[in-house]
Protein backbone atom coordinates (compact mmCIF):
# COMPACT_ATOMS: atom_id res chain seq x y z
CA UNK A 1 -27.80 4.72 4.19
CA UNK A 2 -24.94 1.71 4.99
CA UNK A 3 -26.65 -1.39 6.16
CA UNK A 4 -24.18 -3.29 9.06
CA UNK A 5 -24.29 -6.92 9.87
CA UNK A 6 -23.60 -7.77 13.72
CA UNK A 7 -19.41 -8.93 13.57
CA UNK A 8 -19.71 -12.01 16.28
CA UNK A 9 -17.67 -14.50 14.11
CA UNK A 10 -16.39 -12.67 10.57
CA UNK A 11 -13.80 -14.38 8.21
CA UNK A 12 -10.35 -13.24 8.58
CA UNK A 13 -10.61 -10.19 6.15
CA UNK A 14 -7.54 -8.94 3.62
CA UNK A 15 -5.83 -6.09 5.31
CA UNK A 16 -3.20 -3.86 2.97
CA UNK A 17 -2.76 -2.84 -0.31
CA UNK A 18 -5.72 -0.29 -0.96
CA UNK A 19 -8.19 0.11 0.95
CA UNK A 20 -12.21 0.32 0.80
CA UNK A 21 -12.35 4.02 -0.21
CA UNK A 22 -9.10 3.50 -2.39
CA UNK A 23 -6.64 5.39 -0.33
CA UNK A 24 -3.67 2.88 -0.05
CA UNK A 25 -2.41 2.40 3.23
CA UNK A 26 0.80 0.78 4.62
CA UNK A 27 -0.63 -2.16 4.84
CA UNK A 28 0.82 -5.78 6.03
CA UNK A 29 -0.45 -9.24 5.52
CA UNK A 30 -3.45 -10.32 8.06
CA UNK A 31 -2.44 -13.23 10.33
CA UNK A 32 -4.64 -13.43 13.40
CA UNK A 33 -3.72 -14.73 16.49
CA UNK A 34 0.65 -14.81 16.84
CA UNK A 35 2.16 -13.17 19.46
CA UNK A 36 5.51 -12.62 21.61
CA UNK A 37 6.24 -12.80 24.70
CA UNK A 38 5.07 -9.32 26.25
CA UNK A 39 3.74 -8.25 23.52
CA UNK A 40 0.22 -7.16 23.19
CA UNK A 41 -1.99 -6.08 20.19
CA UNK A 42 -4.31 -2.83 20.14
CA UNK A 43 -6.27 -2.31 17.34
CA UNK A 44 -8.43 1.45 17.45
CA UNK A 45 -9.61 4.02 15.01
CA UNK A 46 -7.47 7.53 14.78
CA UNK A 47 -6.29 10.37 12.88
CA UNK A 48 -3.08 10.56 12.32
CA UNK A 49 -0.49 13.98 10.73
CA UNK A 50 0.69 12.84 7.53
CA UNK A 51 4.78 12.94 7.19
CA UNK A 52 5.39 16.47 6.55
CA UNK A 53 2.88 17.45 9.80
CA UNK A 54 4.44 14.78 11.66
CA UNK A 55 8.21 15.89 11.66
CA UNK A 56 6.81 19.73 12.97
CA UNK A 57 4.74 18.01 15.80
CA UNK A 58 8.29 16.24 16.41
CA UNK A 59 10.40 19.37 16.51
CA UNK A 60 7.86 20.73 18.61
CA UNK A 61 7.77 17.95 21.10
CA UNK A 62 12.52 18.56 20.73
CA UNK A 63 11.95 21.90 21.97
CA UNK A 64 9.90 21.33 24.81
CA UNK A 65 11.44 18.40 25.39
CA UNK A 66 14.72 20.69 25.98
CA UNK A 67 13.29 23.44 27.83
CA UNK A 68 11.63 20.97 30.18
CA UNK A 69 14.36 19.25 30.76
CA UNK A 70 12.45 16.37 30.12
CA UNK A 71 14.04 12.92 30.21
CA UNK A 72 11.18 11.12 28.22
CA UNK A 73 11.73 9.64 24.76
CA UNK A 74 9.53 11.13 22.04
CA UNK A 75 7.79 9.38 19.59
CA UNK A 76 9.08 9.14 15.71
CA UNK A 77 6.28 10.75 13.28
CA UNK A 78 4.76 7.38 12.19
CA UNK A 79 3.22 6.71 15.46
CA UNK A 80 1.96 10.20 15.99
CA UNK A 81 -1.92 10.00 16.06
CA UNK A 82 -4.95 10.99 17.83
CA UNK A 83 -7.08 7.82 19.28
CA UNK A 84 -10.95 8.25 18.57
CA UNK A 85 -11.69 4.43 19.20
CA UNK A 86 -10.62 1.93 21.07
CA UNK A 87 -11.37 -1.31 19.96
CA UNK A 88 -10.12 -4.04 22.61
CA UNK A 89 -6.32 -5.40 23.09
CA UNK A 90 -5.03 -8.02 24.23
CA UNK A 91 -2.38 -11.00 24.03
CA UNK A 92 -3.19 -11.62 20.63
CA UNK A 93 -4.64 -10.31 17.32
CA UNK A 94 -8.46 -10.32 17.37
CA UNK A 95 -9.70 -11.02 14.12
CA UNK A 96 -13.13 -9.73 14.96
CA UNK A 97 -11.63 -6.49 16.66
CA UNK A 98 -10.29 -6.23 13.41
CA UNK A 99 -13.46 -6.46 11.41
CA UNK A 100 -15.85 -4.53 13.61
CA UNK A 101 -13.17 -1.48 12.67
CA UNK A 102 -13.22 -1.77 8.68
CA UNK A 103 -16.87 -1.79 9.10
CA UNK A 104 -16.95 1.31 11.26
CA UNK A 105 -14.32 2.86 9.23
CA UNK A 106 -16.50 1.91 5.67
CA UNK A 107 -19.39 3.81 7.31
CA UNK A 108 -18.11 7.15 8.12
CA UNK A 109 -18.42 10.65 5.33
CA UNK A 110 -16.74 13.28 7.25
CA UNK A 111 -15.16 16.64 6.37
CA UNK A 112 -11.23 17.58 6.57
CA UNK A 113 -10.47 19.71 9.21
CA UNK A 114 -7.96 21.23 11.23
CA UNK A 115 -6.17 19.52 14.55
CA UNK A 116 -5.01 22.43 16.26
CA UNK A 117 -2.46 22.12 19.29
CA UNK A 118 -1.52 24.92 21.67
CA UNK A 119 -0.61 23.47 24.96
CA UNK A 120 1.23 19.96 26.37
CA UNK A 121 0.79 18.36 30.32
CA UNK A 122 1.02 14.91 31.31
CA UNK A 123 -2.40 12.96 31.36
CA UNK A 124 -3.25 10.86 33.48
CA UNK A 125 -1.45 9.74 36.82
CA UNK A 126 0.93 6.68 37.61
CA UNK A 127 4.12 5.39 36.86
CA UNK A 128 4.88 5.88 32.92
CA UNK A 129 2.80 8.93 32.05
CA UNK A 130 1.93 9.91 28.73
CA UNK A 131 3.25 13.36 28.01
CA UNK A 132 0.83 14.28 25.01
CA UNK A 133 -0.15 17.59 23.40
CA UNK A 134 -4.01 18.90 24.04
CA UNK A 135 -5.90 19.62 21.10
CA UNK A 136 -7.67 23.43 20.99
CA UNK A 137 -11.68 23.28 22.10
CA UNK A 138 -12.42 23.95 18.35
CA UNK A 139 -10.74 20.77 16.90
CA UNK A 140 -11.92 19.02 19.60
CA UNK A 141 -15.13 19.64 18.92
CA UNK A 142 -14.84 18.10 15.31
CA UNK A 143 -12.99 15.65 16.48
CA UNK A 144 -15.79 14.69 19.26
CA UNK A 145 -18.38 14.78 16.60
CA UNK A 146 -16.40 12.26 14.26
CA UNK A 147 -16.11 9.81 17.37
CA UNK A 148 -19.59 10.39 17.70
CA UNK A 149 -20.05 8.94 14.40
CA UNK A 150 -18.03 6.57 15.23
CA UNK A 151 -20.56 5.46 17.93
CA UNK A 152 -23.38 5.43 15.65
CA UNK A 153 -21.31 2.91 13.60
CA UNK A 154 -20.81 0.42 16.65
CA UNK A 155 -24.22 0.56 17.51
CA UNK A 156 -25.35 -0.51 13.98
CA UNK A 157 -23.36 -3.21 13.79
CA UNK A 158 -23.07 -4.91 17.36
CA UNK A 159 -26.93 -3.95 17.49
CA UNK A 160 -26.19 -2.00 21.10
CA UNK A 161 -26.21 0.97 21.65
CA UNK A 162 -23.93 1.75 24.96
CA UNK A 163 -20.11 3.29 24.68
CA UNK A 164 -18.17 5.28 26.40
CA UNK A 165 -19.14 8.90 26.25
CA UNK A 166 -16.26 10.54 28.10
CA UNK A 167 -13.90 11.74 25.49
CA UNK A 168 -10.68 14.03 26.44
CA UNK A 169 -8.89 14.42 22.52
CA UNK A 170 -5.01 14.36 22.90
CA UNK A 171 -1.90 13.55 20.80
CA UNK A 172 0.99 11.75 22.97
CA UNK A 173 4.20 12.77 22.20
CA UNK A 174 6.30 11.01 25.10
CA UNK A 175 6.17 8.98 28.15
CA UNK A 176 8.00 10.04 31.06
CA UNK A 177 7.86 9.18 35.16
CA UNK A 178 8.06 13.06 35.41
CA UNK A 179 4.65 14.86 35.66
CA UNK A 180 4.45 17.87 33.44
CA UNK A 181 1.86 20.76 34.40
CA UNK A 182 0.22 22.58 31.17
CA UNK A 183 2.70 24.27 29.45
CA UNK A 184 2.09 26.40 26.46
CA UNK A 185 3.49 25.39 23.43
CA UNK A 186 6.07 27.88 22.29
CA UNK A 187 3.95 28.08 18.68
CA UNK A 188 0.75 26.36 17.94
CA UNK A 189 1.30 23.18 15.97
CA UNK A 190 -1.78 22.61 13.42
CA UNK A 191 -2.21 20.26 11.25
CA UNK A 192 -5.00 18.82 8.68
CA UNK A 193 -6.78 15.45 9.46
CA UNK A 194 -6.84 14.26 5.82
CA UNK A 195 -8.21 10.53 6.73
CA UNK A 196 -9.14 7.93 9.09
CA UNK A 197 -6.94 5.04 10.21
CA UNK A 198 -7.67 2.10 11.65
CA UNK A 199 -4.37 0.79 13.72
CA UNK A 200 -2.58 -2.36 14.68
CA UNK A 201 -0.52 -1.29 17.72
CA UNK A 202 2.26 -3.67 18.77
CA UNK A 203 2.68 -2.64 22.22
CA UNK A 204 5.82 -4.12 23.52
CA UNK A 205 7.08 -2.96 20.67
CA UNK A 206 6.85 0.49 19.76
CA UNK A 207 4.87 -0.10 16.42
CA UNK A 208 2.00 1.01 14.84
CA UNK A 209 0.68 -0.77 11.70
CA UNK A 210 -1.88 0.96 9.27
CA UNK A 211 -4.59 -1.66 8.30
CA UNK A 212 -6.78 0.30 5.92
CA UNK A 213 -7.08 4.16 5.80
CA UNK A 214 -10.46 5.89 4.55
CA UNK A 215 -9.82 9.86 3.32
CA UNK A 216 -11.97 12.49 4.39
CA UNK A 217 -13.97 14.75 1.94
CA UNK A 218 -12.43 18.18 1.44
């Protein structure tokens, strides 16, 4: 079984190149702290299509894009992903955001499985709404019970045991003042969640970064 320190005050750890379980990822050199104006930095846990799955989920999102009539800009494939953890943003990078996440990530053995899509809506109300595609009750289920290990990580190491429970698994394809109503998809869109990512999201703008990735067992 992993032992977990608490991550109060952690040096600034060496993101990129490969990472713990040896799966490279695109990885960039750690500088905490820096920001621009408007800018803000997310860091969370999430699965994410690799390339190939990526570009279908995008010609999926064209077509219903098109017979929606919807104005909304769709994401490229890189930043396609499904978000499992959140762990904090704000106006700069948190170095200890950072750390609690490669120690969640290094404590997870979870199978492959399938991330199955078959219908779209917006979620959520308000101004800029997040146009995103819902993930079948079956995926969601494994995806729920990888967050859940997830949780069992945080609680090791920040030696607490409360999180948020609520969990609605969705992939967001677009953002768009228009609200959608479900909509089936035309054709299912699956695809395999091969590994766990843990993200740098430059909100502002429009860019995901891939800190460390750790593969799931097949």
């Amino acid at each position: 079984m992993a032992s977990f320190e608490p991550a109060h005050a952690p040096p600034s750890p060496a993101i990129g190149g490969s990472g713990s379980a040896g799966l490279p990822g695109r990885g960039f050199p750690f500088q905490p702290g820096g920001s621009g104006e408007g800018i803000r930095h997310a860091i969370f846990l999430a699965v994410t299509p690799n390339l190939a799955d990526g570009q279908r989920i995008e010609r999926a999102a064209e077509d219903l894009r098109a017979s929606l009539h919807w104005s909304g800009r769709r994401h490229p494939a890189e930043r396609l992903h499904v978000s499992l953890w959140s762990l904090g943003a704000g106006a700069r990078l948190d170095a200890t955001a950072v750390a609690n996440g490669l120690r969640m990530g290094d404590a997870i053995r979870w199978r492959q499985f399938d991330v199955v899509h078959e219908t779209a809506a917006s979620f959520g109300n308000g101004g800029r709404t997040p146009l995103v595609f819902r993930c079948s009750s079956g995926s969601s289920a494994a995806l729920t019970g990888l967050r859940d290990a997830l949780g069992t990580a945080w609680e090791a190491i920040n030696l607490r045991s409360y999180w948020p429970k609520a969990f609605a698994p969705h992939l967001t394809v677009s953002y768009d003042a228009a609200p959608v109503l479900e909509t089936a998809l035309a054709e299912a869109v699956v695809w395999r969640a091969r590994d766990l990512a843990l993200v740098h999201s430059l909100q502002g703008l429009g860019r995901h970064r891939i800190l460390r990735r750790w593969p799931l067992f097949g």
